[in-house]
Protein backbone atom coordinates (compact mmCIF):
# COMPACT_ATOMS: atom_id res chain seq x y z
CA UNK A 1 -6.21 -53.40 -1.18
CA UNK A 2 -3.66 -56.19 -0.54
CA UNK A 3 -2.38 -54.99 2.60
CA UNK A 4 -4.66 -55.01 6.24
CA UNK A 5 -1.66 -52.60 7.67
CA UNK A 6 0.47 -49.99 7.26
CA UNK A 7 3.65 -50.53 8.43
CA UNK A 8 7.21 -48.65 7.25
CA UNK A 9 10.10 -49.66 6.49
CA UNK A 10 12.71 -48.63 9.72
CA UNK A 11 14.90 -47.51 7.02
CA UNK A 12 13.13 -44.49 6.40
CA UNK A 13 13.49 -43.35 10.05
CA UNK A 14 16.50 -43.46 12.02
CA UNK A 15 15.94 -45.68 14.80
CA UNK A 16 17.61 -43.20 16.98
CA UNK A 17 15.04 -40.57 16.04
CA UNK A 18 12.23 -42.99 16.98
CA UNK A 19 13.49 -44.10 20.27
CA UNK A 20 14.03 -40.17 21.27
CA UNK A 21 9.79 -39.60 20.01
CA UNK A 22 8.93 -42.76 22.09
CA UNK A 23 10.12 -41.27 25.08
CA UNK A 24 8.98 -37.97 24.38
CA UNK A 25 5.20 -39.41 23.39
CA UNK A 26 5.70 -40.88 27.37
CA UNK A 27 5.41 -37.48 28.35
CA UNK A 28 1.34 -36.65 28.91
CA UNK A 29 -0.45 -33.50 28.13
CA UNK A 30 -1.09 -33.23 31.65
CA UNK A 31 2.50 -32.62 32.36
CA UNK A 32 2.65 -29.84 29.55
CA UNK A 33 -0.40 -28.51 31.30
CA UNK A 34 1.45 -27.55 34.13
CA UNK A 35 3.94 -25.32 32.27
CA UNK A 36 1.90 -22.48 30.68
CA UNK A 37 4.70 -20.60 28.64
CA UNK A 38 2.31 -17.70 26.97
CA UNK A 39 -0.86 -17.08 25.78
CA UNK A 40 -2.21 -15.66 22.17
CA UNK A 41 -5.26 -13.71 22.10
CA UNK A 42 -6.67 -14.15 18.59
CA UNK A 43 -10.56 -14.71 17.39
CA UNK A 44 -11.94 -16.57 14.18
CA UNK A 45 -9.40 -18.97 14.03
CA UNK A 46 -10.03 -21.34 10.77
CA UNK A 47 -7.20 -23.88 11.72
CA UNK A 48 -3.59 -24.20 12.93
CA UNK A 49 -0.29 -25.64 11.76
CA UNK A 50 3.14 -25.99 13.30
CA UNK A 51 6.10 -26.73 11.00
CA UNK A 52 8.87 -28.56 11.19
CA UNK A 53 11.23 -26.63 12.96
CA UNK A 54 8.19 -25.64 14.97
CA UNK A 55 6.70 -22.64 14.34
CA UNK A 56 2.93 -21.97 14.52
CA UNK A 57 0.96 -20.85 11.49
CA UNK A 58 -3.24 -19.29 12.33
CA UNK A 59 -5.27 -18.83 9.40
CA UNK A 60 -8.16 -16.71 10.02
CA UNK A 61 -11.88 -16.71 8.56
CA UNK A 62 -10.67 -13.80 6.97
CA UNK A 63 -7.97 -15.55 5.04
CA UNK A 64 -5.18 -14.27 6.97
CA UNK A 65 -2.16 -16.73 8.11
CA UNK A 66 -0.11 -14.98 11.32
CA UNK A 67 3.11 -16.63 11.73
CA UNK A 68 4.38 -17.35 15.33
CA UNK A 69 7.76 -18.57 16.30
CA UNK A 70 7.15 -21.41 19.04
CA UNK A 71 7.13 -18.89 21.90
CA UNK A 72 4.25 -17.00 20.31
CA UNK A 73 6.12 -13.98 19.12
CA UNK A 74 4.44 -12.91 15.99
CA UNK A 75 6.81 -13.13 12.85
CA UNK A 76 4.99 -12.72 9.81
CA UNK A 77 1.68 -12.25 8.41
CA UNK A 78 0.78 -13.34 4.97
CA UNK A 79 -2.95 -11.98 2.83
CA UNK A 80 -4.35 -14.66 0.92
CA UNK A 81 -7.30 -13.89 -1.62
CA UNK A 82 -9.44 -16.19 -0.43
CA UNK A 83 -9.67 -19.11 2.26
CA UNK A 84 -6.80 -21.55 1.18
CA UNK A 85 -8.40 -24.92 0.52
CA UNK A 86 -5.19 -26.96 1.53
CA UNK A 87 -2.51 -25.16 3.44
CA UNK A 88 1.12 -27.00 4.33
CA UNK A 89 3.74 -24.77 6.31
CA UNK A 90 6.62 -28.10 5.63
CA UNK A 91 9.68 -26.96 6.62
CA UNK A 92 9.02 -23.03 7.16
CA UNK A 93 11.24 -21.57 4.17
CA UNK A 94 8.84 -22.94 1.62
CA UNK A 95 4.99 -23.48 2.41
CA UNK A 96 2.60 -24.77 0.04
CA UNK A 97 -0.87 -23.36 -0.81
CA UNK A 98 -3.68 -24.50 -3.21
CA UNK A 99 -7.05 -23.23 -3.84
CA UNK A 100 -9.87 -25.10 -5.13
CA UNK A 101 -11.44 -22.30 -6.61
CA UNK A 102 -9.00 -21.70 -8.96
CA UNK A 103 -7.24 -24.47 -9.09
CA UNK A 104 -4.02 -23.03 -8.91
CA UNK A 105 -1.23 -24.14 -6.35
CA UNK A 106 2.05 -22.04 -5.04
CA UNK A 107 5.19 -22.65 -3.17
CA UNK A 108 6.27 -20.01 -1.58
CA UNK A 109 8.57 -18.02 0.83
CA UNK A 110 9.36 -14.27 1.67
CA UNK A 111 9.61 -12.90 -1.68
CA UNK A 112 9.30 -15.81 -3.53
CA UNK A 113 6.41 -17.78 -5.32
CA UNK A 114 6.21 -20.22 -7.53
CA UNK A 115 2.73 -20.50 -9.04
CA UNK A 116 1.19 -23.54 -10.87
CA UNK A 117 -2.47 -23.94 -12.38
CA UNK A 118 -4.09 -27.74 -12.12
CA UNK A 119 -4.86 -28.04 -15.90
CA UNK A 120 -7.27 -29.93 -16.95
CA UNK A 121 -5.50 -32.90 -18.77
CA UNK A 122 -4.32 -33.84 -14.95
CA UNK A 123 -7.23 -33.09 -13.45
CA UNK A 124 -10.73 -32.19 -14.58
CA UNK A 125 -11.60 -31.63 -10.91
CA UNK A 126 -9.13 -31.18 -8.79
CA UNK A 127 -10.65 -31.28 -5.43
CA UNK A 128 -7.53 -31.36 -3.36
CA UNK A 129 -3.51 -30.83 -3.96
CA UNK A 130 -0.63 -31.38 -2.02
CA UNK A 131 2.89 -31.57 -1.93
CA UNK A 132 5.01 -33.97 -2.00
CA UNK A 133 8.65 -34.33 -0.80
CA UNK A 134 10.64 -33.73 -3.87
CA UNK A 135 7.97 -30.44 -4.70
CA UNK A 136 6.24 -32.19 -7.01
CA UNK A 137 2.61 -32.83 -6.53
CA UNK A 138 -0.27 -35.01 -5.46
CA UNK A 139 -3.57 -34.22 -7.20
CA UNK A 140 -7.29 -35.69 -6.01
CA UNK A 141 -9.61 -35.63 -9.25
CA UNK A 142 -13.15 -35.85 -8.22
CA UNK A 143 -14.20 -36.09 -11.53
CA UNK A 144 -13.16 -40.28 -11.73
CA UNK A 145 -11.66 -40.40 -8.06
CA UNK A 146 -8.43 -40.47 -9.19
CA UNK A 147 -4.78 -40.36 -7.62
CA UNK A 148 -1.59 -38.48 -9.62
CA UNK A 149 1.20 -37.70 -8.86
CA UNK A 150 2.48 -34.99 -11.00
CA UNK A 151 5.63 -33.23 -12.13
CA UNK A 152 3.74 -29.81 -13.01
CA UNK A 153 7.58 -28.10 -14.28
CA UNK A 154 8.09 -31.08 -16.86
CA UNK A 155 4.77 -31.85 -17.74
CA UNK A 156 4.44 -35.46 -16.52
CA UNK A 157 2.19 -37.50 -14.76
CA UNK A 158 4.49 -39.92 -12.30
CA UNK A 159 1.87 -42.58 -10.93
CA UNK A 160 -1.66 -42.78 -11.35
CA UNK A 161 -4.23 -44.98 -8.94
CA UNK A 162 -7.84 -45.37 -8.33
CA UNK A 163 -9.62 -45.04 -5.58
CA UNK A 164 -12.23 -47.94 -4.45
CA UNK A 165 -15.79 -46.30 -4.25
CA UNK A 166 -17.19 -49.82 -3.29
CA UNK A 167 -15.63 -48.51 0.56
CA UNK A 168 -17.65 -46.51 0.58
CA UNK A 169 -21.60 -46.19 1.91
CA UNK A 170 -22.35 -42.79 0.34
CA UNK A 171 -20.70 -40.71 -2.05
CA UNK A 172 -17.43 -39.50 -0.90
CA UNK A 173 -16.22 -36.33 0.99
CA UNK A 174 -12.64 -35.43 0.90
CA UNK A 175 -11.66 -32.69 3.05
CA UNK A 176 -7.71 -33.03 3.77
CA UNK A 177 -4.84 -34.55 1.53
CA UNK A 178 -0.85 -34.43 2.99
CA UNK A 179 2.01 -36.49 2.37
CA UNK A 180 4.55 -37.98 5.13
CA UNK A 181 7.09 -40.37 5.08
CA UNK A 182 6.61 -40.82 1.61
CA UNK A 183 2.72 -42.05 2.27
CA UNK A 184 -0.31 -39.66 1.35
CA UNK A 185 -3.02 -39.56 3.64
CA UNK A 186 -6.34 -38.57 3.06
CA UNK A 187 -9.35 -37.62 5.24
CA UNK A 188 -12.98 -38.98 3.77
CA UNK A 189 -14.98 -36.91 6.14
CA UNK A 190 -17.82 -39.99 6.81
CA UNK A 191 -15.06 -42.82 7.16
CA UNK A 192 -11.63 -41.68 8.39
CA UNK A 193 -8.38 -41.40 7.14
CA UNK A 194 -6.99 -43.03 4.01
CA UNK A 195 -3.68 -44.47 3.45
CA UNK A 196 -1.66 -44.79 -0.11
CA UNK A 197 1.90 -45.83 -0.90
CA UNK A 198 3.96 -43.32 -3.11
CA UNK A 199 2.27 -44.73 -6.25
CA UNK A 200 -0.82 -44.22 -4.89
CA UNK A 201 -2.18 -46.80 -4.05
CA UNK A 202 -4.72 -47.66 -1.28
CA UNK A 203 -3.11 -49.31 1.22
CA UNK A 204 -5.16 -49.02 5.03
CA UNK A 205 -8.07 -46.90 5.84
CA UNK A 206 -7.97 -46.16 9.78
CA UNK A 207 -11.40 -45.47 11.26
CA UNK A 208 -12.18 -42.15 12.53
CA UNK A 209 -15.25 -40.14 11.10
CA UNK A 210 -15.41 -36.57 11.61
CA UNK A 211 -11.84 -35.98 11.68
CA UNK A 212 -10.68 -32.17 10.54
CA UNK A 213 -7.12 -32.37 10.34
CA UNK A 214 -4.01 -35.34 10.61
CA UNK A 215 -0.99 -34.16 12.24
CA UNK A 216 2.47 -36.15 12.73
CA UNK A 217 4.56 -36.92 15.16
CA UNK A 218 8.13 -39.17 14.76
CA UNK A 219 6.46 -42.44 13.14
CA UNK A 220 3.34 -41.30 14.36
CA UNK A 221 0.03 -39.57 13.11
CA UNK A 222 -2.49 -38.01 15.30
CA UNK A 223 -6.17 -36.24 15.40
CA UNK A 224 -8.29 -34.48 17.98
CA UNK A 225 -11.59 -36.69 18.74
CA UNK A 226 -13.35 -35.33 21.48
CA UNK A 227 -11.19 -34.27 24.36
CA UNK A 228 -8.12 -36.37 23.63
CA UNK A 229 -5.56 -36.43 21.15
CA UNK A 230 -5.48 -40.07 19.37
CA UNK A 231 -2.17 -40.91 18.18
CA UNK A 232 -1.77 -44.17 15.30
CA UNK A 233 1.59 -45.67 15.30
CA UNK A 234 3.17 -46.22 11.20
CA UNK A 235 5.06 -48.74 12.52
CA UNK A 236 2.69 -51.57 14.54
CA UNK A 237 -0.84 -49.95 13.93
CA UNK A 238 -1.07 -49.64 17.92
CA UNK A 239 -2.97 -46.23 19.01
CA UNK A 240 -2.71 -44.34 22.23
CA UNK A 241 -4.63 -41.62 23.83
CA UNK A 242 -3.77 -38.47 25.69
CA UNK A 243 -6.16 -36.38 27.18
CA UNK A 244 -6.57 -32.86 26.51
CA UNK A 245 -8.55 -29.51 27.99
CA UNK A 246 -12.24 -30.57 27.03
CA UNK A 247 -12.94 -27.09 25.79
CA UNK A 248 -10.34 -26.79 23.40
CA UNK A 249 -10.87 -26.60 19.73
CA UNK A 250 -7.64 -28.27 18.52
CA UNK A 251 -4.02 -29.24 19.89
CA UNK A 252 -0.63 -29.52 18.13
CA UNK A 253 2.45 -31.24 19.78
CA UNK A 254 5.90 -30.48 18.98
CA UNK A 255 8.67 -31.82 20.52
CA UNK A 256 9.11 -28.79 22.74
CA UNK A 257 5.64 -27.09 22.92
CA UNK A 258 1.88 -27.92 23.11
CA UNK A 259 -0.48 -25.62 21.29
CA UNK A 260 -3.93 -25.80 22.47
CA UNK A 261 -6.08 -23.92 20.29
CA UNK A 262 -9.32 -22.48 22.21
CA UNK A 263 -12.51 -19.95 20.25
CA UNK A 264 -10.51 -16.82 21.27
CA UNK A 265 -6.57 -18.14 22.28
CA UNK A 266 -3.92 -19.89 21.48
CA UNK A 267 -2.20 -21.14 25.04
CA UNK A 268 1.15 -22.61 24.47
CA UNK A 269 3.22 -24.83 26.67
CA UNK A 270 6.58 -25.79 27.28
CA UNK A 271 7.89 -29.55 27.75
CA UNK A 272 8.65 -29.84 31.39
């Protein structure tokens, strides 16, 4: 790695857009706290998403995904095989799926999938898949710890990288793979996250064992570690903290809502 930081260039973000999340990031979860808009009652919750316009997604244990709208009126519910290994709501009108078992991938919306299968000249062992901005993909081959990103309707591989096993003390654990901003970010379960440029290439690893999930906010990505929400600014590499309910499971922050995720609830609040 050549780089000690990840920083982006400002003219992937309007500036306008990141002086409107600077001021909203001023606003604590303790001020959410106080404005209690609804709460879901819902058990065996395997994890949460929100999407971009806002929208909450709960996948179950038993591999059911209930859409909410950011109120918590249910929308949609969608049956899934199996537990999705990698699930990505993007923009709402076209979520992304993959499953490890199978290795097969979809994009899809109400009525519409589009299904690919991981074959084996990209990936003998495709441990994760995401993807990317222009709908191609981002494949994690366990098999020689290898980066691609692929174009799976034409049949070509667009970059290729390696990752660096002398990082790492043990063998390595992958667990979550999503790109933002161009960037794909990875979660090693016994080191933290890990940082590549859009030719994948490793670029920063930020600290943080045990994390489950990376979220983002404006220019910046956050995770739940303990009972505070640590957010990692793109930009400077500064972090802040805000504190959350100790004896929640997970929290999501939109620009409008809070979702904190307890065993059997979902309690969502409104920006004051």
């Amino acid at each position: 790695m050549t780089e000690n930081k990840l920083t982006l260039k400002h003219s992937t973000i309007d500036r306008r857009v990141l002086l409107i999340t600077a001021c909203l990031l001023a606003i604590t979860c303790n001020a959410f706290s106080q404005n209690l808009l609804s709460r879901i009652e819902i058990d065996s919750v395997e994890s949460v998403y929100v999407d971009r316009p806002g929208d909450l997604y709960v996948l179950l244990k038993n591999s059911n995904l209930i859409k909410f709208d950011r109120d918590g009126k249910f929308l949609s519910q969608q049956n899934f095989p199996e537990t999705p290994t990698l699930f990505d709501p993007r923009d709402g009108s076209r979520a992304f799926v993959y499953f490890q078992k199978n290795q097969h991938c979809s994009f899809y919306s109400e009525g519409i999938r589009q299904e690919y299968k991981i074959e084996p000249h990209y990936a003998i062992d495709p441990v994760l898949v995401c993807s990317s901005g222009d709908h191609q993909l981002w494949v994690l081959d366990r098999s020689d710890w290898s980066i691609k990103r692929i174009n799976p309707a034409q049949s070509k591989v667009i970059a290729e990288a390696w990752i660096d096993q002398k990082q790492f003390i043990q063998n390595p654990d992958f667990t979550f793979l999503r790109e933002y901003q161009n960037f794909l970010f990875a979660i090693e379960k016994n080191t933290g996250i890990l940082v590549f440029n859009s030719l994948g290439t490793q670029i920063k690893k930020i600290a943080a064992p045990g994390v489950a999930q990376v979220n983002f906010f404006g220019e910046e990505l956050y995770y739940k570690k303990d009972d505070k929400l640590v957010f990692y600014d793109l930009f400077d590499a500064t972090e802040r903290e805000i504190p959350i309910n100790p004896g929640c499971a997970n929290a999501l922050l939109t620009d409008t809502r809070l979702f904190v995720v307890f065993k059997s609830s979902i309690e969502i609040f409104s920006k004051p």
